[in-house]
C-alpha atoms as a PDB file:
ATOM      1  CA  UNK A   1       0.000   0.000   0.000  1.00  0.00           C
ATOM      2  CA  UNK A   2       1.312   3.488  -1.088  1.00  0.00           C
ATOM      3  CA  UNK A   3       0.191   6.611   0.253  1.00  0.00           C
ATOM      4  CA  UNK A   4       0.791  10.042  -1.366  1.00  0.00           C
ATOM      5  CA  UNK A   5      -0.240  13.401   0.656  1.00  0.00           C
ATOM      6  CA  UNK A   6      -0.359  16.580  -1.594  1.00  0.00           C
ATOM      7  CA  UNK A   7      -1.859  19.723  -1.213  1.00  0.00           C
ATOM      8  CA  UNK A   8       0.094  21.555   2.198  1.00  0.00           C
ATOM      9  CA  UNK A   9       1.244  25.204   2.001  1.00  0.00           C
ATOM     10  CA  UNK A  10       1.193  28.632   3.381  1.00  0.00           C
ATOM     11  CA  UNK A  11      -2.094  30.043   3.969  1.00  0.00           C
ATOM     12  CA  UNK A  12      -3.531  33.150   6.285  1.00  0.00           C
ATOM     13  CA  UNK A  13      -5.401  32.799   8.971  1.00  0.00           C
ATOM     14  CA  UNK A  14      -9.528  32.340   8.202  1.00  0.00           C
ATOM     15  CA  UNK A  15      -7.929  31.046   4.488  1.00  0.00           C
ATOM     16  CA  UNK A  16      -8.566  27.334   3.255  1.00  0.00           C
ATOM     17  CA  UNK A  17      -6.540  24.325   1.644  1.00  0.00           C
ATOM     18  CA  UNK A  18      -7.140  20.757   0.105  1.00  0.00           C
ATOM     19  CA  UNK A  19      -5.311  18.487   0.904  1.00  0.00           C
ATOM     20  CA  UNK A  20      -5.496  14.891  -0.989  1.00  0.00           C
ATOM     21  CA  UNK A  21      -4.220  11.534  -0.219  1.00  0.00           C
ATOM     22  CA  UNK A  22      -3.817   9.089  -3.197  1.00  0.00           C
ATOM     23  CA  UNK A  23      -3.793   5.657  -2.152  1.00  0.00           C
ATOM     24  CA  UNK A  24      -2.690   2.992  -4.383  1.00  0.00           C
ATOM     25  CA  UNK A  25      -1.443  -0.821  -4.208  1.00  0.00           C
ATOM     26  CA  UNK A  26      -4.353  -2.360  -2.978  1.00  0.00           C
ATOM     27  CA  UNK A  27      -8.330  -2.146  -3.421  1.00  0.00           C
ATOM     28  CA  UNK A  28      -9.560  -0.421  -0.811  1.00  0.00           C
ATOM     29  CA  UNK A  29     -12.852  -1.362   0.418  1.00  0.00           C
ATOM     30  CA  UNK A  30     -12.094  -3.055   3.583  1.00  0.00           C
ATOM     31  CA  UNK A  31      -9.821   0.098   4.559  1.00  0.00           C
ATOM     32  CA  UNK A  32     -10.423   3.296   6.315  1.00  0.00           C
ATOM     33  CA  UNK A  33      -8.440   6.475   5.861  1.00  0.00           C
ATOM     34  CA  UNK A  34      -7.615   9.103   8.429  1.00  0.00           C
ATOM     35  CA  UNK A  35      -5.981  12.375   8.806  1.00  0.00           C
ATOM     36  CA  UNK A  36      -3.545  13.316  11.409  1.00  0.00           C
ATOM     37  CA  UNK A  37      -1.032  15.913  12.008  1.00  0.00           C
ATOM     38  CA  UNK A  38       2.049  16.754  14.334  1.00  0.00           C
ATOM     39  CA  UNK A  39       2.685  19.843  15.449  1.00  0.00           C
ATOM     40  CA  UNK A  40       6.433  21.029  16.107  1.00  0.00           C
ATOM     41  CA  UNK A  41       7.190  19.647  19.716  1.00  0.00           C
ATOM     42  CA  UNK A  42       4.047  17.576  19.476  1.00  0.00           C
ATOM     43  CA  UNK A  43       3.026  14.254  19.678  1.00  0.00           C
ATOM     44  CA  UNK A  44       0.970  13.147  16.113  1.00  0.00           C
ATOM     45  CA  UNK A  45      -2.818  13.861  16.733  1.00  0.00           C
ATOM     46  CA  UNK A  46      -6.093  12.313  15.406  1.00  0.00           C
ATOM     47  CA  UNK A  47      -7.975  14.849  12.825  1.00  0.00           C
ATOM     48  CA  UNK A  48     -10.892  12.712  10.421  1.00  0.00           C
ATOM     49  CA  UNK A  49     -11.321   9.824   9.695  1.00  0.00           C
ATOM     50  CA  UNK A  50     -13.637   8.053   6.773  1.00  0.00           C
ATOM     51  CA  UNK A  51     -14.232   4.046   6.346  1.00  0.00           C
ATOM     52  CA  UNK A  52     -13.687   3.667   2.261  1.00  0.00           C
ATOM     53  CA  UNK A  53     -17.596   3.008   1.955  1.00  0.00           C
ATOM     54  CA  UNK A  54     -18.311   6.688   3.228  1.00  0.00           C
ATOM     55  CA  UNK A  55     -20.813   5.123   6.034  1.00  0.00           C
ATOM     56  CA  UNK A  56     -18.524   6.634   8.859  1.00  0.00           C
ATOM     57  CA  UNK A  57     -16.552   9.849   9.615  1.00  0.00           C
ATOM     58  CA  UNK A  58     -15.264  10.923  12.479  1.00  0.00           C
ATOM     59  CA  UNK A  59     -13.462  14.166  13.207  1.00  0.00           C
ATOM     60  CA  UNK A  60     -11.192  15.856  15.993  1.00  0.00           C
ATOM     61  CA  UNK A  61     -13.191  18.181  17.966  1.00  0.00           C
ATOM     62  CA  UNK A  62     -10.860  20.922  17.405  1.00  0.00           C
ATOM     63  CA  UNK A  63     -11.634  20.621  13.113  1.00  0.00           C
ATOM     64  CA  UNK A  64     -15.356  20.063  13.830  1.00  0.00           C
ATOM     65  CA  UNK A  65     -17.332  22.236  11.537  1.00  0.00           C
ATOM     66  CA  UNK A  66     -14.259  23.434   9.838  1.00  0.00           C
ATOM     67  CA  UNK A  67     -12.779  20.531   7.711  1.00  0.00           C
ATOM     68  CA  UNK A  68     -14.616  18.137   5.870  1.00  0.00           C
ATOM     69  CA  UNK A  69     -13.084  14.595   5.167  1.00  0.00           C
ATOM     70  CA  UNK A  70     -14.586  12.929   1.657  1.00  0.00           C
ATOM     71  CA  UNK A  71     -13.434  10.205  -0.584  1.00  0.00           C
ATOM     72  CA  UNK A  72     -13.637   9.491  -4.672  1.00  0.00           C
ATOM     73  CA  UNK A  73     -13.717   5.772  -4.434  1.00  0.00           C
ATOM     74  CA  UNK A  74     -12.656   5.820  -9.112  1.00  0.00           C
ATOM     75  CA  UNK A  75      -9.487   7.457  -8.273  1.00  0.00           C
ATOM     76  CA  UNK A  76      -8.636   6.299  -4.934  1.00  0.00           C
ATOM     77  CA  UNK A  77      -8.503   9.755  -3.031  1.00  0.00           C
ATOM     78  CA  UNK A  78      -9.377  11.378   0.391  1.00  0.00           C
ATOM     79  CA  UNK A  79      -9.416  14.390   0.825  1.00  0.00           C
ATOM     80  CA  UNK A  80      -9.565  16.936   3.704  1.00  0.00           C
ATOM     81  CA  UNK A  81     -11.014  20.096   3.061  1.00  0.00           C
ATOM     82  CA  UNK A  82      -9.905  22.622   5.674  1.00  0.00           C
ATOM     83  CA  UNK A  83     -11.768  26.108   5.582  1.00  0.00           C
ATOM     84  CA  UNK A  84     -10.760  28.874   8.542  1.00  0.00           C
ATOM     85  CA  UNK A  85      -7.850  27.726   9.206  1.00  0.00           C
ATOM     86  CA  UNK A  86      -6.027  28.759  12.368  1.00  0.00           C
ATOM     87  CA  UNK A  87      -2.758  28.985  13.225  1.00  0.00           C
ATOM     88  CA  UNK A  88      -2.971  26.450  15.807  1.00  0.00           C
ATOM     89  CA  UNK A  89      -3.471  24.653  12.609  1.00  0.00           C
ATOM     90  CA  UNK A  90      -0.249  24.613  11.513  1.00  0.00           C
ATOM     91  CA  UNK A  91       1.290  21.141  11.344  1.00  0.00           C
ATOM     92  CA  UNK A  92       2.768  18.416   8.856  1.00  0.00           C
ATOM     93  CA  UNK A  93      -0.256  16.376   7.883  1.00  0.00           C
ATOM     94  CA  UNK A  94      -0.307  12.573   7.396  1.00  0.00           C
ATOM     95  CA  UNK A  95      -2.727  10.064   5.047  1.00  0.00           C
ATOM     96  CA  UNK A  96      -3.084   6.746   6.622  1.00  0.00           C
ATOM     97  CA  UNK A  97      -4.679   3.519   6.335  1.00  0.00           C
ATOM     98  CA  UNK A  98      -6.612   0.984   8.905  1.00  0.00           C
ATOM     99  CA  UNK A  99      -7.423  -2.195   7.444  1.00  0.00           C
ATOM    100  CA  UNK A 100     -10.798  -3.101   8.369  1.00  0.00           C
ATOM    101  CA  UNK A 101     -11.479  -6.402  10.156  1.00  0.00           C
ATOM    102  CA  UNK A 102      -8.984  -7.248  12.127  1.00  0.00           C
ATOM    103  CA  UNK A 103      -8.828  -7.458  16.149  1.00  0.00           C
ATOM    104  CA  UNK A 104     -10.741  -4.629  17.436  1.00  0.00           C
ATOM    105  CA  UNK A 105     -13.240  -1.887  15.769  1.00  0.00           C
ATOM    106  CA  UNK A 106     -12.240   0.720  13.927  1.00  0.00           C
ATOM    107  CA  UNK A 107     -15.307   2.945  14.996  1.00  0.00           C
ATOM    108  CA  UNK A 108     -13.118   2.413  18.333  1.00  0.00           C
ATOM    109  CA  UNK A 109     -10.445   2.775  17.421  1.00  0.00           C
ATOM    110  CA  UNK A 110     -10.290   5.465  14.762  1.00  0.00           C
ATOM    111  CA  UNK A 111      -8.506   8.220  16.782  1.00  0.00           C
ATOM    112  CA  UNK A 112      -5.664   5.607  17.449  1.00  0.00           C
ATOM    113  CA  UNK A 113      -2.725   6.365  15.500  1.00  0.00           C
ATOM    114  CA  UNK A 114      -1.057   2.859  16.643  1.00  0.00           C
ATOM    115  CA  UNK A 115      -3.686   1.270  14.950  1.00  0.00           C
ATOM    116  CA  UNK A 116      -3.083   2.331  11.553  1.00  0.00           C
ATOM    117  CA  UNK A 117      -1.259   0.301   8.817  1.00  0.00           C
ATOM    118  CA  UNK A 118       0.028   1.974   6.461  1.00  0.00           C
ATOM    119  CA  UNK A 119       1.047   5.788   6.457  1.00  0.00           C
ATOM    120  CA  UNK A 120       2.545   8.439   3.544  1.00  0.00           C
ATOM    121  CA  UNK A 121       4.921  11.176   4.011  1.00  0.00           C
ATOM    122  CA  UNK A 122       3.409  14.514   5.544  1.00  0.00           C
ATOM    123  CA  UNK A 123       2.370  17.422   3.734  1.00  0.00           C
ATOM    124  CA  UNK A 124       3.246  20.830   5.724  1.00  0.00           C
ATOM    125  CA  UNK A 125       0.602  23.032   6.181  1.00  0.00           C
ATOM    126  CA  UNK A 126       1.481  26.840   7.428  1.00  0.00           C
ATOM    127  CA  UNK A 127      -0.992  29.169   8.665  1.00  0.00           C
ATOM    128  CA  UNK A 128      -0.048  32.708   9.649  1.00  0.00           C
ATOM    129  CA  UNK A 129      -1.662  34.987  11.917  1.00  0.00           C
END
């Protein structure tokens, strides 16, 4: 499984970005995909969550009502839509995979980042005050 994160940059504060996560090597319908993000001096936090089917999201309380996880199943993308961004926003952000069925449940553990398989290089995201 190969994970590509696009889409970080420098962006004011109240701005938006898109990031996208192309996923590859595998078919994907017994995977979920997740967001998360470390901060400098931080330990790598939870932000959304999707199962590949769509029937489940789940989102950071800090990003509710802000971003906006969604996938395009044809292409094999997620994508997190972030709209007024903060600075507190400001992290690299990582794609990565859960594969579904294994010991435990994902709608569990979704914020777990030890639970995840598979995981693609960060994309920096920079938002100034």
């Amino acid at each position: 499984v190969q994970l590509q994160a696009s889409g970080g940059g420098l962006v004011q504060a109240g701005g938006s970005l898109r990031l996208s996560c192309v996923a590859s090597g595998r078919t994907f319908s017994n995977y979920a995909l997740a967001w998360f993000r470390q901060a400098p001096g931080k330990e790598r936090e939870f932000v959304a969550a999707i199962r590949w089917s769509g029937a489940s999201r789940y989102y950071a309380d800090s990003v509710k009502g802000r971003f906006t996880i969604s996938r395009d199943n044809a292409k094999n993308i997620v994508d997190l839509q972030m709209n007024s961004l903060k600075p507190e926003d400001t992290a690299v952000y990582y794609c990565a995979a859960y594969v579904l069925g294994k010991e435990g449940s994902w709608d569990s553990n979704y914020p777990n980042r030890d639970e995840y398989d598979y995981w693609g290089q960060g994309t920096l995201v920079t938002v100034s005050s």
